[in-house]
C-alpha atoms as a PDB file:
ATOM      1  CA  UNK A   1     106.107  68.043  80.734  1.00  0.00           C
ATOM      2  CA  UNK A   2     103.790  70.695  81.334  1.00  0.00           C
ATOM      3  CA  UNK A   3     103.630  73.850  78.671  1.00  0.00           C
ATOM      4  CA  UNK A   4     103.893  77.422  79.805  1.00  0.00           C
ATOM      5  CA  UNK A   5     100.558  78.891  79.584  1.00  0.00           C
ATOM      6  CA  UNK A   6      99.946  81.414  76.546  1.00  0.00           C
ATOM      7  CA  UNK A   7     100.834  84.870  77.172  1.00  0.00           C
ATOM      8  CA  UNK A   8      97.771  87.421  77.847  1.00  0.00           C
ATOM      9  CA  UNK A   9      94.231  86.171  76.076  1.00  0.00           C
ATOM     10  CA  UNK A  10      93.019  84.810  72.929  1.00  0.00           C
ATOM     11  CA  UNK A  11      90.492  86.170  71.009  1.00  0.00           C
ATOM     12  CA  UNK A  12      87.532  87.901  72.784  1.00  0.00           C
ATOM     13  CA  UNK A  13      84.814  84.902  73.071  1.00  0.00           C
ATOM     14  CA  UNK A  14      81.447  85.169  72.175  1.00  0.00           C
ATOM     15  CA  UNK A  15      79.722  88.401  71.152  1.00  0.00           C
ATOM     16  CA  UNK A  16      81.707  91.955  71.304  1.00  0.00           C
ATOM     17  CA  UNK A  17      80.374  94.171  73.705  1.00  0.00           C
ATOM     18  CA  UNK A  18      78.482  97.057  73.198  1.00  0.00           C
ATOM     19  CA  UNK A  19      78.067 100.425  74.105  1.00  0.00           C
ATOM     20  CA  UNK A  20      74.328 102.160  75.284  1.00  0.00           C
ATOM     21  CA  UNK A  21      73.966 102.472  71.659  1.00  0.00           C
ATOM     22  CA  UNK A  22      75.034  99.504  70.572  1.00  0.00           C
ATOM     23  CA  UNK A  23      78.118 100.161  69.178  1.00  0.00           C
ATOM     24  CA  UNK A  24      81.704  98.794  70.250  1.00  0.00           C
ATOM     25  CA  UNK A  25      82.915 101.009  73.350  1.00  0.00           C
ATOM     26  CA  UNK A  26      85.245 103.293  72.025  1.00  0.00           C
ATOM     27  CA  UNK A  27      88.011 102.576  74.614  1.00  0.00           C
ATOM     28  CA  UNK A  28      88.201  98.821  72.813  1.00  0.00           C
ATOM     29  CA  UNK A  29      90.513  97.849  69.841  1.00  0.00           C
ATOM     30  CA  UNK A  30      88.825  95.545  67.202  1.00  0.00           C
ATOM     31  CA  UNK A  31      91.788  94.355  66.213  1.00  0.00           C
ATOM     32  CA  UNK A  32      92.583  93.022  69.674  1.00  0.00           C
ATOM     33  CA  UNK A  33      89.474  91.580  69.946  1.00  0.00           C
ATOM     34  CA  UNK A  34      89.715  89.446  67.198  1.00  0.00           C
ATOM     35  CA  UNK A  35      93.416  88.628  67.312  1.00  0.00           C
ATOM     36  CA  UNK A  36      93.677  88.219  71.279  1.00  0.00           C
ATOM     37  CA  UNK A  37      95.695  90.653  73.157  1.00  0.00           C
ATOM     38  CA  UNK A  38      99.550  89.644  73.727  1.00  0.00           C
ATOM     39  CA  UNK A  39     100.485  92.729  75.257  1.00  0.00           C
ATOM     40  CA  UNK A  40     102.563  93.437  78.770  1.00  0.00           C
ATOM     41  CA  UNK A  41      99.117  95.429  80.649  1.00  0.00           C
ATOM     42  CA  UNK A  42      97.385  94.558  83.459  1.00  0.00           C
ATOM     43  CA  UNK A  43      93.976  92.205  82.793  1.00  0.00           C
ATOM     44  CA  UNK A  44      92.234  95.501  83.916  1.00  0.00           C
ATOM     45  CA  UNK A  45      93.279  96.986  80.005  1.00  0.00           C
ATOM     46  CA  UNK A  46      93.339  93.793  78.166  1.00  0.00           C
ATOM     47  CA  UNK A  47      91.774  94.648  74.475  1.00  0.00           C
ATOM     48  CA  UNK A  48      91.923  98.646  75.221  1.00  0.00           C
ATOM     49  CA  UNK A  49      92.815 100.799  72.623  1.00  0.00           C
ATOM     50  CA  UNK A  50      96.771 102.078  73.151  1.00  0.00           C
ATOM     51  CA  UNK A  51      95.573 105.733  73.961  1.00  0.00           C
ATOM     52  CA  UNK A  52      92.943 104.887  75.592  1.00  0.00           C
ATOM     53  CA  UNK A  53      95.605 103.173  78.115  1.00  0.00           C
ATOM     54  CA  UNK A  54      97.237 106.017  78.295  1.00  0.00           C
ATOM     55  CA  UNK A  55      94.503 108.705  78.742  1.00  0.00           C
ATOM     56  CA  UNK A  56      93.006 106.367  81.932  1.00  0.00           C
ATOM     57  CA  UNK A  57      96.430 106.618  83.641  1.00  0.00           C
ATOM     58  CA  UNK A  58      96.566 110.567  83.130  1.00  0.00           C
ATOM     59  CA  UNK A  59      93.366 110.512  84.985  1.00  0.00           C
ATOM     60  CA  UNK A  60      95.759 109.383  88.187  1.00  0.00           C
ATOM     61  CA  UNK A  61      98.951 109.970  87.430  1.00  0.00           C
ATOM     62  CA  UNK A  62     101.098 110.296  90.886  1.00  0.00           C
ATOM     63  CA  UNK A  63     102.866 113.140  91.711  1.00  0.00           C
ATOM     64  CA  UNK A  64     107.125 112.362  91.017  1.00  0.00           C
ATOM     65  CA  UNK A  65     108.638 112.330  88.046  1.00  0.00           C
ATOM     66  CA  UNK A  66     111.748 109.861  87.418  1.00  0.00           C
ATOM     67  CA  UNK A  67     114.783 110.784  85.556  1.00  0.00           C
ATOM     68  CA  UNK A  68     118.112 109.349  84.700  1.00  0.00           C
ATOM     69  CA  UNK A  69     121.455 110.778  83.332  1.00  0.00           C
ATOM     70  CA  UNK A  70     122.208 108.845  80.011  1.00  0.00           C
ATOM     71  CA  UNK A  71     125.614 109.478  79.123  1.00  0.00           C
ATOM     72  CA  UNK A  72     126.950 105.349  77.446  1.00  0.00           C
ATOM     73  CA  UNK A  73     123.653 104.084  76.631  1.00  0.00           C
ATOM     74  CA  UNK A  74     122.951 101.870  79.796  1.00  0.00           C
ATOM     75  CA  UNK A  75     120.695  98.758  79.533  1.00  0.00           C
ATOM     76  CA  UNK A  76     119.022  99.728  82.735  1.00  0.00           C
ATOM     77  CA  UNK A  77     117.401 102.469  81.917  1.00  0.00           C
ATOM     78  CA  UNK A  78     114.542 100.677  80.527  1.00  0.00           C
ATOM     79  CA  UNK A  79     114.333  98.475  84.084  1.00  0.00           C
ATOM     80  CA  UNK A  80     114.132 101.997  85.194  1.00  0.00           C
ATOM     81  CA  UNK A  81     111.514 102.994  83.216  1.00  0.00           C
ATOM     82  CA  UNK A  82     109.826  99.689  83.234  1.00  0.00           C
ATOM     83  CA  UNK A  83     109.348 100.328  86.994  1.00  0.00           C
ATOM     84  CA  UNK A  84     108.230 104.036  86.583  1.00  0.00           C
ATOM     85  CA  UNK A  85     105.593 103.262  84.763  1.00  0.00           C
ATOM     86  CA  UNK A  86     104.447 100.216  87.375  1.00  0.00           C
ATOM     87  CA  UNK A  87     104.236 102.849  89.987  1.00  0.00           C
ATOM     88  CA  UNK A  88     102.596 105.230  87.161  1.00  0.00           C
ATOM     89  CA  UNK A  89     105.053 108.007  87.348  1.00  0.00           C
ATOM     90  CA  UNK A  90     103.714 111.500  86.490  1.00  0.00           C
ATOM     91  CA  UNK A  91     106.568 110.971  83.560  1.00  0.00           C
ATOM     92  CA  UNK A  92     110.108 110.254  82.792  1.00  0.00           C
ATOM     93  CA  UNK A  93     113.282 111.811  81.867  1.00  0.00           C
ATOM     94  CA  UNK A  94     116.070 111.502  79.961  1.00  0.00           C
ATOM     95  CA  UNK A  95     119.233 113.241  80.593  1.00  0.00           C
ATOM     96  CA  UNK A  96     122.314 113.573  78.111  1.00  0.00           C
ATOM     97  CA  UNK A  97     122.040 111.677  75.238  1.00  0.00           C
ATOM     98  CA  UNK A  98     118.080 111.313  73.392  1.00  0.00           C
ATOM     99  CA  UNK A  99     118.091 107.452  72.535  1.00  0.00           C
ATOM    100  CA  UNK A 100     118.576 104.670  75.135  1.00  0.00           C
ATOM    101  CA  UNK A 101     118.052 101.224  75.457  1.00  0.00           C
ATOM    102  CA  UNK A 102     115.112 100.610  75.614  1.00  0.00           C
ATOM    103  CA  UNK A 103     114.688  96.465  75.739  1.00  0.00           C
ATOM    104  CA  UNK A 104     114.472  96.771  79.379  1.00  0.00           C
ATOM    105  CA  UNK A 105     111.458  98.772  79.456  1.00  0.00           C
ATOM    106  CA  UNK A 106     109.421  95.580  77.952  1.00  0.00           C
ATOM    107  CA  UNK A 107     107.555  98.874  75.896  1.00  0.00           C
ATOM    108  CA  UNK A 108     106.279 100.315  78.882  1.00  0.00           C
ATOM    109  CA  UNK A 109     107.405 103.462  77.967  1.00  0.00           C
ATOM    110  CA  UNK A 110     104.683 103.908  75.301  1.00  0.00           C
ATOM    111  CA  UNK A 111     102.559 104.639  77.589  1.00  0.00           C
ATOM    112  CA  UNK A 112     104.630 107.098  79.930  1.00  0.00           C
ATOM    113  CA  UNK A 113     105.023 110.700  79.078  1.00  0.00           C
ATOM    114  CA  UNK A 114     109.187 110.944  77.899  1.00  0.00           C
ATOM    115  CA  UNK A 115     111.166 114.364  78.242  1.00  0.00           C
ATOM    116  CA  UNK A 116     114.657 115.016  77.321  1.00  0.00           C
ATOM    117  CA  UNK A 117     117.117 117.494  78.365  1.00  0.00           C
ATOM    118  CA  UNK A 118     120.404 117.980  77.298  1.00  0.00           C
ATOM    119  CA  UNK A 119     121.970 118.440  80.126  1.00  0.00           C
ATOM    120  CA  UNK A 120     121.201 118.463  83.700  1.00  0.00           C
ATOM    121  CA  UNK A 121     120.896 122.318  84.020  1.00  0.00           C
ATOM    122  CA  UNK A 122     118.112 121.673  81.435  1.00  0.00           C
ATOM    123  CA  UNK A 123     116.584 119.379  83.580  1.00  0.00           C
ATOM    124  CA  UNK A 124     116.919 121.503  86.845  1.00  0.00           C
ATOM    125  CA  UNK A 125     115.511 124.764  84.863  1.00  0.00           C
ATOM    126  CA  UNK A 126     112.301 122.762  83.622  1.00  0.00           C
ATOM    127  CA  UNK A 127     111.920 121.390  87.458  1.00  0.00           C
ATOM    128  CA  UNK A 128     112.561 124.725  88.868  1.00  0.00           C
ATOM    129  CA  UNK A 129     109.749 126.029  86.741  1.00  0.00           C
ATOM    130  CA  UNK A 130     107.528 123.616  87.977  1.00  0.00           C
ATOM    131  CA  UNK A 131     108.055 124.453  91.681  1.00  0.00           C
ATOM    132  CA  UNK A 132     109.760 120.867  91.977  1.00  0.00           C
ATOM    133  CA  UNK A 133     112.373 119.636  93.791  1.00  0.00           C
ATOM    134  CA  UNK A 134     115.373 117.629  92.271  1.00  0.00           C
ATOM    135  CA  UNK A 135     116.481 114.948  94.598  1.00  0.00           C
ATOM    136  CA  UNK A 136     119.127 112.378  93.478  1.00  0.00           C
ATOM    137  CA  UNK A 137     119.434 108.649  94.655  1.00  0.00           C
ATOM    138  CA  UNK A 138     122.867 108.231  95.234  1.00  0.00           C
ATOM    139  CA  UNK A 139     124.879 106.452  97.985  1.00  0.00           C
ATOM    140  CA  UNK A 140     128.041 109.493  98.152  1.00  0.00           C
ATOM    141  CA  UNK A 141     129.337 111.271 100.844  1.00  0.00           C
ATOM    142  CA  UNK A 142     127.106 113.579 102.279  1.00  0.00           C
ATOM    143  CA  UNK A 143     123.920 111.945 101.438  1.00  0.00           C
ATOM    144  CA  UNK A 144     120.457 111.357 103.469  1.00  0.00           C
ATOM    145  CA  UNK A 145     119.504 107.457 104.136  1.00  0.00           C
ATOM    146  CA  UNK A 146     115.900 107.143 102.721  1.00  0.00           C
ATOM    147  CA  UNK A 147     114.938 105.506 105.446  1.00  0.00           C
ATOM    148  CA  UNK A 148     112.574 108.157 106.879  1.00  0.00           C
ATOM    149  CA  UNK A 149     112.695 110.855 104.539  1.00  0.00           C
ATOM    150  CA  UNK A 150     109.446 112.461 103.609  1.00  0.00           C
ATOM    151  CA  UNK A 151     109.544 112.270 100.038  1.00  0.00           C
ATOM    152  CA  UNK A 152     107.867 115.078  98.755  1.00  0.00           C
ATOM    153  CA  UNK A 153     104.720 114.444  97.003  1.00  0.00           C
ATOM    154  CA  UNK A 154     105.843 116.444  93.820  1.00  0.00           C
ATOM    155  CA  UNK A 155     109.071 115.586  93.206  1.00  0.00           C
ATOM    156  CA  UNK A 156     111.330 114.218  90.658  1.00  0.00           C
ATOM    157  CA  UNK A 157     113.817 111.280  91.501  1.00  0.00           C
ATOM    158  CA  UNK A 158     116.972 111.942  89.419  1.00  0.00           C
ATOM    159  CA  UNK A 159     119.468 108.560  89.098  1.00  0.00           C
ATOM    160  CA  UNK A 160     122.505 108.249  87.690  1.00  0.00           C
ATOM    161  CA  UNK A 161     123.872 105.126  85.663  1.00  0.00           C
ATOM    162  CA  UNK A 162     125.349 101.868  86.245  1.00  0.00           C
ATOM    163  CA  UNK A 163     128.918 102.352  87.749  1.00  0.00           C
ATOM    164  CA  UNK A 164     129.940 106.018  88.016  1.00  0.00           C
ATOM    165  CA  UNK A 165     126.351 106.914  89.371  1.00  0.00           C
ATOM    166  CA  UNK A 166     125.302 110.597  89.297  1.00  0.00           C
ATOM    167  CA  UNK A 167     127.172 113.192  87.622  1.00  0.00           C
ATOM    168  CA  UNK A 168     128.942 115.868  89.511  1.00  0.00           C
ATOM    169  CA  UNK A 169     126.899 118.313  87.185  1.00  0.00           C
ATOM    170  CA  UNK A 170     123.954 116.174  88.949  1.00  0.00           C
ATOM    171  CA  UNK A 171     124.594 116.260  92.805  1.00  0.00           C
ATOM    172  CA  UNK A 172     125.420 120.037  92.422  1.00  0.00           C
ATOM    173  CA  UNK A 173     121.639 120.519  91.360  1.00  0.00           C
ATOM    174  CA  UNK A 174     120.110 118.125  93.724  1.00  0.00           C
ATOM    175  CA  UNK A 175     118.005 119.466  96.488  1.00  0.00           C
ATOM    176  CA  UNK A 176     118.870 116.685  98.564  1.00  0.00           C
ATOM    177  CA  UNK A 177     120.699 113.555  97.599  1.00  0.00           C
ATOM    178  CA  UNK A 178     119.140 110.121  99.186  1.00  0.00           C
ATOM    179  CA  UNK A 179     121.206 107.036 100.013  1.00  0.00           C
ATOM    180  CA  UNK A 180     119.401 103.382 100.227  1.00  0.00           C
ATOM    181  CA  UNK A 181     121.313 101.460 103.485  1.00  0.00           C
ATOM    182  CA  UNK A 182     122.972  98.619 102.645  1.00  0.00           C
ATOM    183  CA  UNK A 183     123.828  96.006 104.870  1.00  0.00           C
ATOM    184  CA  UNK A 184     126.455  93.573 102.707  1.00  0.00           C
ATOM    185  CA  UNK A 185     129.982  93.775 101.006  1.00  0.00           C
ATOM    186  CA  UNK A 186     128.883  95.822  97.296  1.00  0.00           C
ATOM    187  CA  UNK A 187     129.635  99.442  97.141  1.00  0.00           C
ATOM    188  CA  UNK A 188     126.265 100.253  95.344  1.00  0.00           C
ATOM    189  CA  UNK A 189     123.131  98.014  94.394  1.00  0.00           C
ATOM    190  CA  UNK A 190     122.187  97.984  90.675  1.00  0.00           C
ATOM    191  CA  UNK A 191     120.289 101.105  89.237  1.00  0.00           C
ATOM    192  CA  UNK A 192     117.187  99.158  88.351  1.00  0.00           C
ATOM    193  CA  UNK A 193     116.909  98.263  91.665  1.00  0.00           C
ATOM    194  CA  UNK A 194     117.248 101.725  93.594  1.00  0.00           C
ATOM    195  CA  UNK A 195     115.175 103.032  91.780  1.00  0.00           C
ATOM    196  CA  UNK A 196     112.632 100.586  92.417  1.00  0.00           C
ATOM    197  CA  UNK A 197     113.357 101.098  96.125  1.00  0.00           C
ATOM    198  CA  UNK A 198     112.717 104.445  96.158  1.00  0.00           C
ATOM    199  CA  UNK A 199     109.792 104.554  94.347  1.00  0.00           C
ATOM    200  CA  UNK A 200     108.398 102.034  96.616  1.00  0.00           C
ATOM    201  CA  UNK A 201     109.444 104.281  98.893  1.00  0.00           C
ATOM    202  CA  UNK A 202     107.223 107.393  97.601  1.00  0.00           C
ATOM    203  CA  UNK A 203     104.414 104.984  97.349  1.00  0.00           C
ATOM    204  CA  UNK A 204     104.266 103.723 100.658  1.00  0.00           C
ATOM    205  CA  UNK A 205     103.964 107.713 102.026  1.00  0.00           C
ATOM    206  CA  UNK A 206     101.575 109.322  99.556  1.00  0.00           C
ATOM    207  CA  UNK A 207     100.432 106.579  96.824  1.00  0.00           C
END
């Protein structure tokens, strides 16, 4: 029977590295270097320093924001926000209640930039503000397919939650509200998914 292989790396091997001067590069954590680094990063930032991560990704953040109306706690907010920050999301927003779930986000979110509003006028005040658009992922009556819509570049991508989907608070504010064809017997996919979609979908026009 063959073991699953350790998560991450062990300890750095050999001697540290070192800086022009000779000293450990700043963006580097000791700690991890001597302990190994466990953590859920891409090799790219194994043994970085936490803000160090972070600070790197400001450097190319992309240009939508996600949100998500959080109104009975729902586990997929973190698979949400676990996905944001895969397609590094300018930042993320929660809606309605402050604390969520946040076991589906695998702590991801530590190294996004979290908001909360209120409410959704809240949220459509602070995106008005910001000369952004609101557009909502939601497959009602009235709404766009995403197949070929131009996502704005700036933009944030406002989902609702598992079941009763966006708010009618939330479709009111929308700028436009985008629908992801389906081709099978379900009413509506699960929320971790669209919004994977539709991210994917931003990406493939401007990342």
């Amino acid at each position: 029977m063959t073991s699953r292989p350790a998560v991450g790396v062990g300890p750095w091997p050999g001697e540290w590295p070192t800086d022009a001067s000779g000293e450990l590069p700043a963006h580097l954590d000791p700690e991890l270097l001597r302990e190994g680094d466990a953590r859920n990063v891409v090799d790219g930032y194994r043994y970085w320093r936490h803000e160090a991560i972070v600070a790197d990704l400001d450097t190319r953040r992309h240009g939508f924001h996600v949100a998500v109306e959080n109104w009975e706690h729902d586990f997929n907010i973190g698979s949400v926000i676990r996905t944001a920050n895969a397609f590094n999301a300018a930042a993320f927003h929660i809606v309605g209640r402050r604390r969520w779930n946040r076991r589906g986000a695998m702590v991801t979110d530590r190294y996004q930039h979290e908001h909360h509003h209120p409410d959704v006028a809240s949220l459509a005040a602070w995106a008005a503000a910001r000369g952004l658009p609101l557009l909502g992922v939601d497959n009602v009556p009235g709404s766009r397919p995403l197949e070929g819509y131009a996502v704005p570049r700036h933009c944030i991508l406002l989902l609702g939650q598992e079941g009763p989907g966006l708010s009618e608070e939330a479709l009111a504010a929308c700028q436009e509200v985008l629908a992801i064809t389906q081709h099978g017997s379900t009413r509506s996919i699960n929320a971790g998914a669209a919004a994977a979609i539709v991210m994917y979908h931003w990406a493939l026009q401007h990342a």
